[in-house]
N, C-alpha and C. Protein backbone atom coordinates (compact mmCIF):
# COMPACT_ATOMS: atom_id res chain seq x y z
N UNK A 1 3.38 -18.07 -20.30
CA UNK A 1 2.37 -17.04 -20.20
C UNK A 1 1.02 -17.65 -20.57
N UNK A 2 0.14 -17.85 -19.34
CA UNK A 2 -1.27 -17.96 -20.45
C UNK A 2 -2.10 -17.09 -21.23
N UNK A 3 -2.81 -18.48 -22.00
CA UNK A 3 -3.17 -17.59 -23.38
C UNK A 3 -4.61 -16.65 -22.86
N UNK A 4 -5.28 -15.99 -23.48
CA UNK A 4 -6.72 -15.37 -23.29
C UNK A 4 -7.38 -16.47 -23.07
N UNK A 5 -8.28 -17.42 -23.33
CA UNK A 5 -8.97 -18.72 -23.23
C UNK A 5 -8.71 -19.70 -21.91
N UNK A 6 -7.80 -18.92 -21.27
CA UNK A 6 -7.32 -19.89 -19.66
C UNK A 6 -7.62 -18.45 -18.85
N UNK A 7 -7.38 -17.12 -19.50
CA UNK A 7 -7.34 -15.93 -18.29
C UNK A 7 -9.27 -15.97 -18.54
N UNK A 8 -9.62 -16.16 -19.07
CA UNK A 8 -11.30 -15.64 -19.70
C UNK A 8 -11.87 -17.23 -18.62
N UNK A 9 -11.41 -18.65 -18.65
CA UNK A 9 -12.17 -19.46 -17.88
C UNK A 9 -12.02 -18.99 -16.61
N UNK A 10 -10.70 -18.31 -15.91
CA UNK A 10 -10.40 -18.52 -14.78
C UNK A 10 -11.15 -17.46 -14.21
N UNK A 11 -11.09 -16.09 -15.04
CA UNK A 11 -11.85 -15.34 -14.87
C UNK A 11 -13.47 -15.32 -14.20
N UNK A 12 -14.16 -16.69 -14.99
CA UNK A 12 -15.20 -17.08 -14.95
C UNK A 12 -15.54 -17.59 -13.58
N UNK A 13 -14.25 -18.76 -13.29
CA UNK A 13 -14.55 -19.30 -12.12
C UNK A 13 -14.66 -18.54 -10.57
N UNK A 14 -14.21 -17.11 -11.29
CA UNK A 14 -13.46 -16.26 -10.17
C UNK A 14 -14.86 -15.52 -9.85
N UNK A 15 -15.98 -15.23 -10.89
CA UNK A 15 -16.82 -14.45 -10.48
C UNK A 15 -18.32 -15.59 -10.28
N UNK A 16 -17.52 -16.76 -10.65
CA UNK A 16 -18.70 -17.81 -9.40
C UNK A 16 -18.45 -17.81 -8.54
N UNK A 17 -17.28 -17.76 -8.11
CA UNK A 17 -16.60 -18.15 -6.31
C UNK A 17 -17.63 -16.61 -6.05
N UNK A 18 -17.09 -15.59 -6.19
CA UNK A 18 -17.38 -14.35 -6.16
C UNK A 18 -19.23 -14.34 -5.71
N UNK A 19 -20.10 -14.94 -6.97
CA UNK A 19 -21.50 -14.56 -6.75
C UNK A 19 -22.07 -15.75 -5.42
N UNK A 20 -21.57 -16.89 -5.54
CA UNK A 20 -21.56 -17.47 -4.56
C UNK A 20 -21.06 -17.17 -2.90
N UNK A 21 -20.33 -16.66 -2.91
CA UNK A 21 -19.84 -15.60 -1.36
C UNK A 21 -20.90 -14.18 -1.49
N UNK A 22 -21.09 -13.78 -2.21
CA UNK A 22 -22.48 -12.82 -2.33
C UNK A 22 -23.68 -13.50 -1.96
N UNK A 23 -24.07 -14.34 -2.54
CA UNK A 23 -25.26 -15.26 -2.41
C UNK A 23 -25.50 -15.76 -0.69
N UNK A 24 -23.73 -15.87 -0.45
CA UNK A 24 -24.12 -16.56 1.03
C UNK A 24 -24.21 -15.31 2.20
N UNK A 25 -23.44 -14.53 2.06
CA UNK A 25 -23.57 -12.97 2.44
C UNK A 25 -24.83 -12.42 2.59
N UNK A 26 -25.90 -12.65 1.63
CA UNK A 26 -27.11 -11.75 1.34
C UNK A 26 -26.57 -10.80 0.59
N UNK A 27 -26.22 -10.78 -0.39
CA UNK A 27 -25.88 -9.13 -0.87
C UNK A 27 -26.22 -9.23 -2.44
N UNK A 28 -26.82 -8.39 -2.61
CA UNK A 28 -27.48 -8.22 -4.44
C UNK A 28 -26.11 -8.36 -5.56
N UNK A 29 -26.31 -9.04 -6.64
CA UNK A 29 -25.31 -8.86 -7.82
C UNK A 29 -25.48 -7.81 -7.99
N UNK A 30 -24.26 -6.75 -8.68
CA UNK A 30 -24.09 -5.71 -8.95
C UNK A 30 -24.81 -5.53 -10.52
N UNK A 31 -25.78 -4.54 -10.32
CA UNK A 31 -26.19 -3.99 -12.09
C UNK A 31 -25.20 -4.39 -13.48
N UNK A 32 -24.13 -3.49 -13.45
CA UNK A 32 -23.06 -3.65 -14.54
C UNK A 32 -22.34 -4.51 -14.83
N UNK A 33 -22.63 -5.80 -14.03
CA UNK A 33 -21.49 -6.95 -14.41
C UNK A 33 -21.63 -7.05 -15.92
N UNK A 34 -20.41 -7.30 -16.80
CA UNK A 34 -20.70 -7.65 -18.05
C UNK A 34 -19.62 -8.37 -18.52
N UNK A 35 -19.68 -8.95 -19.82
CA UNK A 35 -18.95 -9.93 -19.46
C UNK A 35 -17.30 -9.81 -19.67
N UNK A 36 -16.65 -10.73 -20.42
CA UNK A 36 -15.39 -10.31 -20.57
C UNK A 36 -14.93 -9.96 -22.09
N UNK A 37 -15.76 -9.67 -22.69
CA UNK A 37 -15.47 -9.16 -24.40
C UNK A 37 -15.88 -7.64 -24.32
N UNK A 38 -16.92 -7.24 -23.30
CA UNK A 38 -17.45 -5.98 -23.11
C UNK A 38 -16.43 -4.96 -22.56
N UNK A 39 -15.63 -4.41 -23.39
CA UNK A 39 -14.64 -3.42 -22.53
C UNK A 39 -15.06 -1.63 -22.89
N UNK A 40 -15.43 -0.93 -21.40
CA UNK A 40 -15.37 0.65 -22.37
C UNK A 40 -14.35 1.06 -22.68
N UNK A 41 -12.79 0.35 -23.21
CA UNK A 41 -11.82 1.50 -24.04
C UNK A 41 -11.79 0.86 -25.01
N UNK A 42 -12.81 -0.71 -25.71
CA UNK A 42 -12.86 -0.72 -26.73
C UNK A 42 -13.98 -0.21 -27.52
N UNK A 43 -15.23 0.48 -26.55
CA UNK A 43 -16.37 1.27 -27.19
C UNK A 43 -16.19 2.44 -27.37
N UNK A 44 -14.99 3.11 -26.55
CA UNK A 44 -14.41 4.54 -26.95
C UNK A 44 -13.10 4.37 -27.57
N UNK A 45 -12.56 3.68 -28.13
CA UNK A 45 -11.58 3.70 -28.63
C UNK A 45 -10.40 4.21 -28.48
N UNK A 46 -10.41 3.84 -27.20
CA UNK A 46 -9.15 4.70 -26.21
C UNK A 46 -8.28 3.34 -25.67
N UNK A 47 -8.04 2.04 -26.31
CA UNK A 47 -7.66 0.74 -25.57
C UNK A 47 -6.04 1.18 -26.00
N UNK A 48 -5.29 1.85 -26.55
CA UNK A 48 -4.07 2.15 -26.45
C UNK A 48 -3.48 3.33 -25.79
N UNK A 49 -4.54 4.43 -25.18
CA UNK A 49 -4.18 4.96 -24.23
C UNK A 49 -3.24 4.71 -23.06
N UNK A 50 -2.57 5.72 -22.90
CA UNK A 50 -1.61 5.69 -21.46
C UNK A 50 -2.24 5.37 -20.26
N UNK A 51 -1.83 5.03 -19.53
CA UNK A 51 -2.59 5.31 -18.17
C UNK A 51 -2.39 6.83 -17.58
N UNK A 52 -1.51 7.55 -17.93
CA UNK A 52 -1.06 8.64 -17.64
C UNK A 52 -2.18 9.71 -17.96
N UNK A 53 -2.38 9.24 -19.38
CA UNK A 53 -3.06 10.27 -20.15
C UNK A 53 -4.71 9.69 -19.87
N UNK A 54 -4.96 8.86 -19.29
CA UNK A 54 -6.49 8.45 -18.86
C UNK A 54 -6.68 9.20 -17.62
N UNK A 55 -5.58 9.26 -16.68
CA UNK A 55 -5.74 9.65 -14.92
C UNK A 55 -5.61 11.21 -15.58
N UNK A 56 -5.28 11.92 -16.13
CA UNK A 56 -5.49 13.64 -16.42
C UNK A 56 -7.12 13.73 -17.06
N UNK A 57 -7.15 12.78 -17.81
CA UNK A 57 -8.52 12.88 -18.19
C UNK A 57 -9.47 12.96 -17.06
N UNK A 58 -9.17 12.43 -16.55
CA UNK A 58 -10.15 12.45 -15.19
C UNK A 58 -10.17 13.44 -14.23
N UNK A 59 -9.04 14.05 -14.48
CA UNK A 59 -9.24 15.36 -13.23
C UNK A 59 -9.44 16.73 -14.65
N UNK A 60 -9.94 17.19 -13.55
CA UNK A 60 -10.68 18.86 -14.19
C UNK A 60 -9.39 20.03 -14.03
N UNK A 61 -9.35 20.84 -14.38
CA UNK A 61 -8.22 21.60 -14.39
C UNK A 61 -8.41 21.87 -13.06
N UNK A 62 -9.30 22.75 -12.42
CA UNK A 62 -9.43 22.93 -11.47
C UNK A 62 -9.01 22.19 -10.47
N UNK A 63 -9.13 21.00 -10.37
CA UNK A 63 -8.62 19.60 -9.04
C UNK A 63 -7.21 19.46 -9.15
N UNK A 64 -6.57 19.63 -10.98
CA UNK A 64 -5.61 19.54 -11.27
C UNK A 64 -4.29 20.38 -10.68
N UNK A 65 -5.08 22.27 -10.37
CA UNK A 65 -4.32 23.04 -10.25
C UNK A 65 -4.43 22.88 -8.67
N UNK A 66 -5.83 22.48 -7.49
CA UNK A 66 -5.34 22.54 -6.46
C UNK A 66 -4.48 21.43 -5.67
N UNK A 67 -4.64 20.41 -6.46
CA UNK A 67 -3.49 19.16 -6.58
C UNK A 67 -1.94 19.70 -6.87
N UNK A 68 -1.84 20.25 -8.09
CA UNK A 68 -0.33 21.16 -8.12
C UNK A 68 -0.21 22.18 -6.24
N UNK A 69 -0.96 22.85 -5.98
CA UNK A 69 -0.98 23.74 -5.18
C UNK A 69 -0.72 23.12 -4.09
N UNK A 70 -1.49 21.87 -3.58
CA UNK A 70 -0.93 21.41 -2.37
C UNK A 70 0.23 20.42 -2.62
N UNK A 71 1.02 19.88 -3.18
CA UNK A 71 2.06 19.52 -3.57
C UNK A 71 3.12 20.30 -3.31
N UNK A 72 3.00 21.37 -4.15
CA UNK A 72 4.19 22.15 -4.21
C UNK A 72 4.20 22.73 -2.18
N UNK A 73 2.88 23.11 -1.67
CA UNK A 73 3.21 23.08 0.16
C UNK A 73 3.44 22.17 0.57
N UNK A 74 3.31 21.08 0.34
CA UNK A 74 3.90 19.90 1.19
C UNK A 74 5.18 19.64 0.63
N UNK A 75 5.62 20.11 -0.39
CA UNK A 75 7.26 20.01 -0.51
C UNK A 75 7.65 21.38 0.17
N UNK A 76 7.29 22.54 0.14
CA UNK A 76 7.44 23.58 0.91
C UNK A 76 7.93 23.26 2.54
N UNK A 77 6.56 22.74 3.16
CA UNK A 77 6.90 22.25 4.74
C UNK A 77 7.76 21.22 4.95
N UNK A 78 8.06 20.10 3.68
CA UNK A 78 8.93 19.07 4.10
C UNK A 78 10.01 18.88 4.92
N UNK A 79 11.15 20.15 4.97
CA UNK A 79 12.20 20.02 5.62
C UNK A 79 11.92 21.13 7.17
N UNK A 80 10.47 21.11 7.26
CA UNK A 80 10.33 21.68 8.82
C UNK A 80 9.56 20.60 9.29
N UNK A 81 8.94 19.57 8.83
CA UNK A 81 8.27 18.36 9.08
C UNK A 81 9.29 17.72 9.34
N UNK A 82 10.13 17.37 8.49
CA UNK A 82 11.03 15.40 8.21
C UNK A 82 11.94 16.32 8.15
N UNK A 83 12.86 17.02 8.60
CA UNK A 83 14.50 17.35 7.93
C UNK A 83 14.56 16.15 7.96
N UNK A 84 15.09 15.28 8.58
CA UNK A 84 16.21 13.67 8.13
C UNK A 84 15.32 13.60 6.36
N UNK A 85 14.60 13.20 6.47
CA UNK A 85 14.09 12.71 4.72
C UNK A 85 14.90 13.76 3.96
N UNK A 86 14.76 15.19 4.31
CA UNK A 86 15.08 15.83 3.03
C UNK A 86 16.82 15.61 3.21
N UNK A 87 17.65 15.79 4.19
CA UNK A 87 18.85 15.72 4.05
C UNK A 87 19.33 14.49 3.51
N UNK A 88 18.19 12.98 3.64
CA UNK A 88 18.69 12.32 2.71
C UNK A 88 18.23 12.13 1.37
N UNK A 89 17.11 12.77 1.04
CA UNK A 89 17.06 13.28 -0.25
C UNK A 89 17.94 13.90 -1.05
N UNK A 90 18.63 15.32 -0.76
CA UNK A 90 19.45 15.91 -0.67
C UNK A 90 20.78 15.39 -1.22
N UNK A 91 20.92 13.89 -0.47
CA UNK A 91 22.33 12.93 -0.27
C UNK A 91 21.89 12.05 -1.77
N UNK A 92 20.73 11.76 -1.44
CA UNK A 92 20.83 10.57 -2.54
C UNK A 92 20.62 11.49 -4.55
N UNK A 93 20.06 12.66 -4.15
CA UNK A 93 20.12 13.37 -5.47
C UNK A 93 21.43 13.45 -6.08
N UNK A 94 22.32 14.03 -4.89
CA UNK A 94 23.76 14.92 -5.23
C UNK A 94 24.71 13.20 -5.47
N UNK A 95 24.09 12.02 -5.01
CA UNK A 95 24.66 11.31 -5.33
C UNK A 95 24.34 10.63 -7.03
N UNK A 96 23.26 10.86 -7.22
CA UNK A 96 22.74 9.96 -8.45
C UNK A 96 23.66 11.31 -9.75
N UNK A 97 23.07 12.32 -9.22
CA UNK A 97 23.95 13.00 -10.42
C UNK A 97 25.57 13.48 -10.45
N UNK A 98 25.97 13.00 -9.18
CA UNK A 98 27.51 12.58 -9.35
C UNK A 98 27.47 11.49 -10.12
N UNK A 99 27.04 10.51 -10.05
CA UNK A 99 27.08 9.28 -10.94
C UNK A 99 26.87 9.12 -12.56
N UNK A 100 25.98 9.96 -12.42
CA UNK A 100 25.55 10.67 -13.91
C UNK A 100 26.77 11.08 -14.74
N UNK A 101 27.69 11.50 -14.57
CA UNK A 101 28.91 12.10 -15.14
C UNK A 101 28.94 10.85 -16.30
C-alpha cells in the first residue's frame, strides 16, 4: 500500500500533467485549486462522516420526498415496462430467502 508522501508526489505530478494539457488547450486554471492538506471535511469537521449521511445532507426534504415519489412509480410501472426483470427478480428474491433458512 503506498504511504501519503508517494500518493501527495504523484498527486502533484498529476496536476502538472493536468495544468500543462490546460496550458496547451488554452483554458484558464481553475480559481479553487488548493492544495493537498486543504480538505473541507477537515474545516467542518465532518472527515468521519458516512458517505450516506453526506449525500442526505445534500438533498432538501423536498427533492428527497419527490425522489421517494418517483421511485416508488417506477417500481409501480416496472412489471408493465420489463415483466422478464421483475419475474426474475421475483426468482432470484424467493431464491435468496429460501437460502436464508
Amino acid at each position: 500500500m503506498p504511504t501519503r508522501t508517494e500518493l501527495v508526489a504523484e498527486l502533484e505530478a498529476l496536476r502538472r500533467e493536468l495544468a500543462e494539457a490546460r496550458a496547451q488547450a488554452g483554458q484558464p486554471e481553475p480559481e479553487h485549486a488548493g492544495t493537498p492538506d486543504e480538505s473541507p471535511e477537515e474545516e467542518t469537521g465532518e472527515a468521519h462522516a458516512s458517505p450516506l449521511s453526506w449525500a442526505m445532507s445534500q438533498l432538501e426534504d423536498t427533492e428527497l420526498d419527490t425522489l421517494a415519489k418517483q421511485f416508488i412509480a417506477e417500481l409501480e410501472d416496472l412489471h408493465h415496462d420489463k415483466p422478464l426483470v421483475t419475474v426474475f427478480a421475483a426468482f432470484v428474491l424467493g431464491y435468496v430467502l429460501g437460502r436464508a433458512r
